[in-house]
N, C-alpha and C. Protein backbone atom coordinates (compact mmCIF):
# COMPACT_ATOMS: atom_id res chain seq x y z
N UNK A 1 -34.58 13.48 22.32
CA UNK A 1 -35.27 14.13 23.41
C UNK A 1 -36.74 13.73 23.38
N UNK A 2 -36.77 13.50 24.26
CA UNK A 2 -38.20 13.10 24.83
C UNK A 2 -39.31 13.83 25.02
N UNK A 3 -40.82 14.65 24.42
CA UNK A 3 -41.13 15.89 25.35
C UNK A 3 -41.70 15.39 26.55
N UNK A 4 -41.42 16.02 27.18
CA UNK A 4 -42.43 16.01 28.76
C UNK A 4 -43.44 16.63 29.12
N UNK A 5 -44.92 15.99 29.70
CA UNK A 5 -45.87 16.92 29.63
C UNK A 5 -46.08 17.32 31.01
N UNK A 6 -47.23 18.64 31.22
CA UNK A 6 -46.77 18.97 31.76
C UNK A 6 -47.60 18.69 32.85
N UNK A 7 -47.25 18.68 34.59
CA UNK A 7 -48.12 17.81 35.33
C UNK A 7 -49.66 18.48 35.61
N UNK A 8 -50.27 18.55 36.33
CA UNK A 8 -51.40 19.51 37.05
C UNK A 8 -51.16 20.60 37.90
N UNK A 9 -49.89 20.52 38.24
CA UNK A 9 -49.38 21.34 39.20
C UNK A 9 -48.97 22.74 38.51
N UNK A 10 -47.84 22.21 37.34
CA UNK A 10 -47.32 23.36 36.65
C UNK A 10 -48.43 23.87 35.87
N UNK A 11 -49.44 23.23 35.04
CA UNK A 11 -50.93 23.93 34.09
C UNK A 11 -51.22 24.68 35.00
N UNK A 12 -51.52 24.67 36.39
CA UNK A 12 -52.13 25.30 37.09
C UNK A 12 -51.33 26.51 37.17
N UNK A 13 -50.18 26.40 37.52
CA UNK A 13 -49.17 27.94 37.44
C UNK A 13 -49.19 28.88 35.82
N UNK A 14 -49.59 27.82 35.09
CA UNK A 14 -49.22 29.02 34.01
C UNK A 14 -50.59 29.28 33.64
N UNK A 15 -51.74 28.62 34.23
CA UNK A 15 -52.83 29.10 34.22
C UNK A 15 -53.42 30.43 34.97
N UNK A 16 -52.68 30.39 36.03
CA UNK A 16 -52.46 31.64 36.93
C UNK A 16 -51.82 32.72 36.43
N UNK A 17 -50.75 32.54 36.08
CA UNK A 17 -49.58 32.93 35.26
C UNK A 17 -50.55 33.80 34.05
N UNK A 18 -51.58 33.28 33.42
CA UNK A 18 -51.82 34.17 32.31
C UNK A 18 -53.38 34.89 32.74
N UNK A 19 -53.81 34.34 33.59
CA UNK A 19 -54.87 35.23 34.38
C UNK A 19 -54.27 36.16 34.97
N UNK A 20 -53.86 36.62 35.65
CA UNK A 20 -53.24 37.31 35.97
C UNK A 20 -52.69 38.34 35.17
N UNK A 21 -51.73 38.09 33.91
CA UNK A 21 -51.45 38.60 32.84
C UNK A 21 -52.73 39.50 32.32
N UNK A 22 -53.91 38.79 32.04
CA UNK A 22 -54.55 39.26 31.38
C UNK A 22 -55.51 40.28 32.66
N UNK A 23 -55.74 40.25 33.81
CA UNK A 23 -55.91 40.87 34.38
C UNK A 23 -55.21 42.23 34.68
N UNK A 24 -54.36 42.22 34.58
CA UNK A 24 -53.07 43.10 34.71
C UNK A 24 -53.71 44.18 33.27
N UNK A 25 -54.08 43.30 31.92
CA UNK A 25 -54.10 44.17 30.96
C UNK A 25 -55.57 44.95 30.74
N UNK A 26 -56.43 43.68 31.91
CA UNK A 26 -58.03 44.57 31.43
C UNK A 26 -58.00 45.61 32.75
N UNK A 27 -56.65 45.52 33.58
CA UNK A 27 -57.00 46.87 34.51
C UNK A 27 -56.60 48.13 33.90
N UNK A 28 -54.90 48.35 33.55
CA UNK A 28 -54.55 48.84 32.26
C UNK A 28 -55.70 49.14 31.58
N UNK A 29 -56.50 48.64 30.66
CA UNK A 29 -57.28 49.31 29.62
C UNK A 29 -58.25 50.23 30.11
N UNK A 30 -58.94 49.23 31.16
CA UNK A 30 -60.22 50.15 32.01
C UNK A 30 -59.75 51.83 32.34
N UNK A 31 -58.15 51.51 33.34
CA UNK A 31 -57.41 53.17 33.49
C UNK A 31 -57.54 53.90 32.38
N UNK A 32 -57.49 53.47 31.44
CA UNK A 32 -57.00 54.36 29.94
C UNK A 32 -58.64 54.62 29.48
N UNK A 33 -59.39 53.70 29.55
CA UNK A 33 -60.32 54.44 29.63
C UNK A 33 -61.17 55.79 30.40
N UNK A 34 -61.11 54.97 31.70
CA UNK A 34 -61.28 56.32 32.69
C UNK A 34 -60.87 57.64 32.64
N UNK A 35 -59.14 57.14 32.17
CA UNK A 35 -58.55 58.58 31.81
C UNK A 35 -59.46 59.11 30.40
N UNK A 36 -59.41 58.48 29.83
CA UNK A 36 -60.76 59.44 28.54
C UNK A 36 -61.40 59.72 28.95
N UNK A 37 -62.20 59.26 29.19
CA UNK A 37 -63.79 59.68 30.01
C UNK A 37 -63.78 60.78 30.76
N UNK A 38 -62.70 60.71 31.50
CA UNK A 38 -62.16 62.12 32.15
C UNK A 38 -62.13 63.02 31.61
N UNK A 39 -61.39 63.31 30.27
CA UNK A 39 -61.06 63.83 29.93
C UNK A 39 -61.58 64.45 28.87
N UNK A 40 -62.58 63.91 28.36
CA UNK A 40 -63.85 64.06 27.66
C UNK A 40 -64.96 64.94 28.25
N UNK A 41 -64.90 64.35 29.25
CA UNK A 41 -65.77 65.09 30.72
C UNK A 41 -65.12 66.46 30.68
N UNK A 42 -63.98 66.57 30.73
CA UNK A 42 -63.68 67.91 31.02
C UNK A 42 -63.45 69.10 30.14
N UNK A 43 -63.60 68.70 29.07
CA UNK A 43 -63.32 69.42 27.39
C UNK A 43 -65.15 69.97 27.77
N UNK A 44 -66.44 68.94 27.71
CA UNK A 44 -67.26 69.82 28.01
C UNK A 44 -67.92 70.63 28.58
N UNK A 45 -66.77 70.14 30.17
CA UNK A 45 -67.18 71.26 31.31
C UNK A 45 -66.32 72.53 30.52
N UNK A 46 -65.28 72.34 30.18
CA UNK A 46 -64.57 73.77 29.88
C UNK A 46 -65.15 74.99 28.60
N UNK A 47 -65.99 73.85 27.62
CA UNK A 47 -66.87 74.63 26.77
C UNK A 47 -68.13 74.86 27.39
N UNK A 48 -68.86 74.58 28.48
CA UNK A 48 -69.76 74.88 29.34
C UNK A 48 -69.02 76.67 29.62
N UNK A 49 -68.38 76.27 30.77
CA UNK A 49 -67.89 77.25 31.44
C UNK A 49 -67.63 78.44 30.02
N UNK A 50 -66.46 78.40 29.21
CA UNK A 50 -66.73 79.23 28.63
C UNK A 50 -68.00 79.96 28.23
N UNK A 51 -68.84 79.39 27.60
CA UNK A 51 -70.10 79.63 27.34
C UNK A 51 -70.90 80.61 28.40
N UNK A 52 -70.90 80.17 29.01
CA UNK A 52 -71.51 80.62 30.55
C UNK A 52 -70.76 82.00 30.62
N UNK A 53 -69.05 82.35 30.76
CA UNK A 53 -68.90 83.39 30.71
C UNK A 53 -69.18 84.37 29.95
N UNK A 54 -69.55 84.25 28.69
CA UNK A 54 -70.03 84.86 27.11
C UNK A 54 -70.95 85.00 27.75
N UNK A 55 -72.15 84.56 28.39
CA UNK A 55 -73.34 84.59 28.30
C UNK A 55 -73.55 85.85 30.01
N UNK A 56 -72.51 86.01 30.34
CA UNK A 56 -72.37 86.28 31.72
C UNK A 56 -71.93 88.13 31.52
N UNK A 57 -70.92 87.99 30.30
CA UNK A 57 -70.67 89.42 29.61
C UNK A 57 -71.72 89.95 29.26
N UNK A 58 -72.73 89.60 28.28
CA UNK A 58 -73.72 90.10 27.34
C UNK A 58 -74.26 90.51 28.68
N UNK A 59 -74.58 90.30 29.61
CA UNK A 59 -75.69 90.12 30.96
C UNK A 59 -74.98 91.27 31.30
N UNK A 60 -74.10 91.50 31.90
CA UNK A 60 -72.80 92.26 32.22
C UNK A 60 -73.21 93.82 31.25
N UNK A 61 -73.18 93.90 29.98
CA UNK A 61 -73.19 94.52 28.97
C UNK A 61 -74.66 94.98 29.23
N UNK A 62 -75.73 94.54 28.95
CA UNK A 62 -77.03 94.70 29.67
C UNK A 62 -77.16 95.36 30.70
N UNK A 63 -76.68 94.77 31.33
CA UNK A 63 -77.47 95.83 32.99
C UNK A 63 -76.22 97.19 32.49
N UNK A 64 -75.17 97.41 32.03
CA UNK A 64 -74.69 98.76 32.19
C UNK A 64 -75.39 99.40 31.26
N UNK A 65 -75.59 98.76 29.81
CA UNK A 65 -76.95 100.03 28.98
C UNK A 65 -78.09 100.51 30.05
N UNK A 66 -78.64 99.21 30.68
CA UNK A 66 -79.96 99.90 31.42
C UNK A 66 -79.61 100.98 32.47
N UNK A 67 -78.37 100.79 32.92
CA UNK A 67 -77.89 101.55 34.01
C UNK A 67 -78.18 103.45 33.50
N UNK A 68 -77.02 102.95 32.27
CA UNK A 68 -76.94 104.39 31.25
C UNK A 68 -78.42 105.45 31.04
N UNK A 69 -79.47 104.31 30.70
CA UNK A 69 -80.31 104.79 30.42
C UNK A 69 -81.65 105.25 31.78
N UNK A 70 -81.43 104.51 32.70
CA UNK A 70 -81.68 104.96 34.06
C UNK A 70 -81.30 106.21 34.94
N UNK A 71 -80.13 106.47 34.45
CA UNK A 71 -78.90 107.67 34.54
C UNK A 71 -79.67 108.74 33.60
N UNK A 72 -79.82 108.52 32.42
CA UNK A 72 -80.47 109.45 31.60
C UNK A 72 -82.04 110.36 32.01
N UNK A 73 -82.40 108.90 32.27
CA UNK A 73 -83.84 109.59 32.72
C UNK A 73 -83.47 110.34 33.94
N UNK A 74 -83.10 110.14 34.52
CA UNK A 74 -82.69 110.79 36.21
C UNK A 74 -82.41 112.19 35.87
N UNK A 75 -81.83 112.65 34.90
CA UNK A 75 -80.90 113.73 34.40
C UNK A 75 -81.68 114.80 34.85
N UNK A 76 -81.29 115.88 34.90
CA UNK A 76 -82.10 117.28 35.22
C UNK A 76 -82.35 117.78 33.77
N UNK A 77 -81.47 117.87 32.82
CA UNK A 77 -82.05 117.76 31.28
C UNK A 77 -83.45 117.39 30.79
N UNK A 78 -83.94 116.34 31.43
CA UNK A 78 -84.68 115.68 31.26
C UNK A 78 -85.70 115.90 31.84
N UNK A 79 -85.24 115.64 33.39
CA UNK A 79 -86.91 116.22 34.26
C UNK A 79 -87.08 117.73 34.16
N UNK A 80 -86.19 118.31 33.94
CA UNK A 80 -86.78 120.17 33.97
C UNK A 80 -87.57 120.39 32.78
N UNK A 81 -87.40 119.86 31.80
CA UNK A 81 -88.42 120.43 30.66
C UNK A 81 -89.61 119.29 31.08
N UNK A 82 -89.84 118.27 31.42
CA UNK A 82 -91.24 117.69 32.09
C UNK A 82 -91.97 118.53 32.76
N UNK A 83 -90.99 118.84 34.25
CA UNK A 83 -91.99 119.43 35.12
C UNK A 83 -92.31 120.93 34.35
N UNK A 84 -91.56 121.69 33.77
CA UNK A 84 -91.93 122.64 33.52
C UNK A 84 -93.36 122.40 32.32
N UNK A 85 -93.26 121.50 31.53
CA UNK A 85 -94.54 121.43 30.43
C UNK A 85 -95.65 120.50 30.77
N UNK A 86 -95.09 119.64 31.87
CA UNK A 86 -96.11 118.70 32.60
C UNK A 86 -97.08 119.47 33.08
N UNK A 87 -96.10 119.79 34.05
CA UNK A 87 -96.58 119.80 35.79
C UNK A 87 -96.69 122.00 35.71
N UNK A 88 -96.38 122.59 34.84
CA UNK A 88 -96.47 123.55 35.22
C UNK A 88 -95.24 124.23 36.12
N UNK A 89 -94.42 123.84 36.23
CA UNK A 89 -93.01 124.57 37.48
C UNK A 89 -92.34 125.05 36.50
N UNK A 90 -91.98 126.20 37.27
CA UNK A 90 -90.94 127.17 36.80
C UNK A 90 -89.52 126.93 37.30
N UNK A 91 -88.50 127.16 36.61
CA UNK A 91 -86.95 127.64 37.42
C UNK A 91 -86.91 128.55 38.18
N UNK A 92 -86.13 128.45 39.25
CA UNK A 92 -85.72 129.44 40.19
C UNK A 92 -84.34 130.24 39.49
C-alpha cells in the first residue's frame, strides 16, 4: 500500500473540521463559565439579602422598644405624679 497525501481540498475540510471542533469546545467552556459566575453572583446576593433581613429585624426590634417606651411615658402613671409635683394639679 501506497500512502496517499492528502490534496488542498481535503486539509482544508479537516481544517474546518477541527475549527469548528474547537469552537464548539471554547463555546461549551465560556457557558460553564457563565454558569459560575452566575452562580457565584448569586450565593452573594443571597448572603446580602439575608444580611439585610437580620439587619431589618434588629431595626424592627428597635422601633418596638422605642414604641414601648413612648407608651410608657404617655402613661397616666407617669404624667399624674408630674403634673401633680411639677405643675402643682390636683386629682379630681
Amino acid at each position: 500500500m501506497v500512502p496517499q497525501f492528502e490534496t488542498g481540498a481535503d486539509s482544508r475540510t479537516v481544517f474546518a473540521s477541527c475549527l469548528r471542533a474547537l469552537l464548539v469546545v471554547v463555546l461549551a467552556m465560556s457557558l460553564l463559565f457563565l454558569y459560575l459566575m452566575q452562580r457565584v453572583k448569586s450565593r452573594e446576593l443571597d448572603r446580602e439579602i439575608a444580611l439585610l433581613k437580620s439587619e431589618q429585624a434588629e431595626a424592627v426590634k428597635s422601633l418596638n422598644q422605642l414604641d414601648v417606651r413612648i407608651e410608657r411615658l404617655k402613661s397616666p402613671e407617669r404624667i399624674v405624679p408630674l403634673a401633680r409635683d411639677l405643675l402643682g394639679m390636683r386629682e379630681r
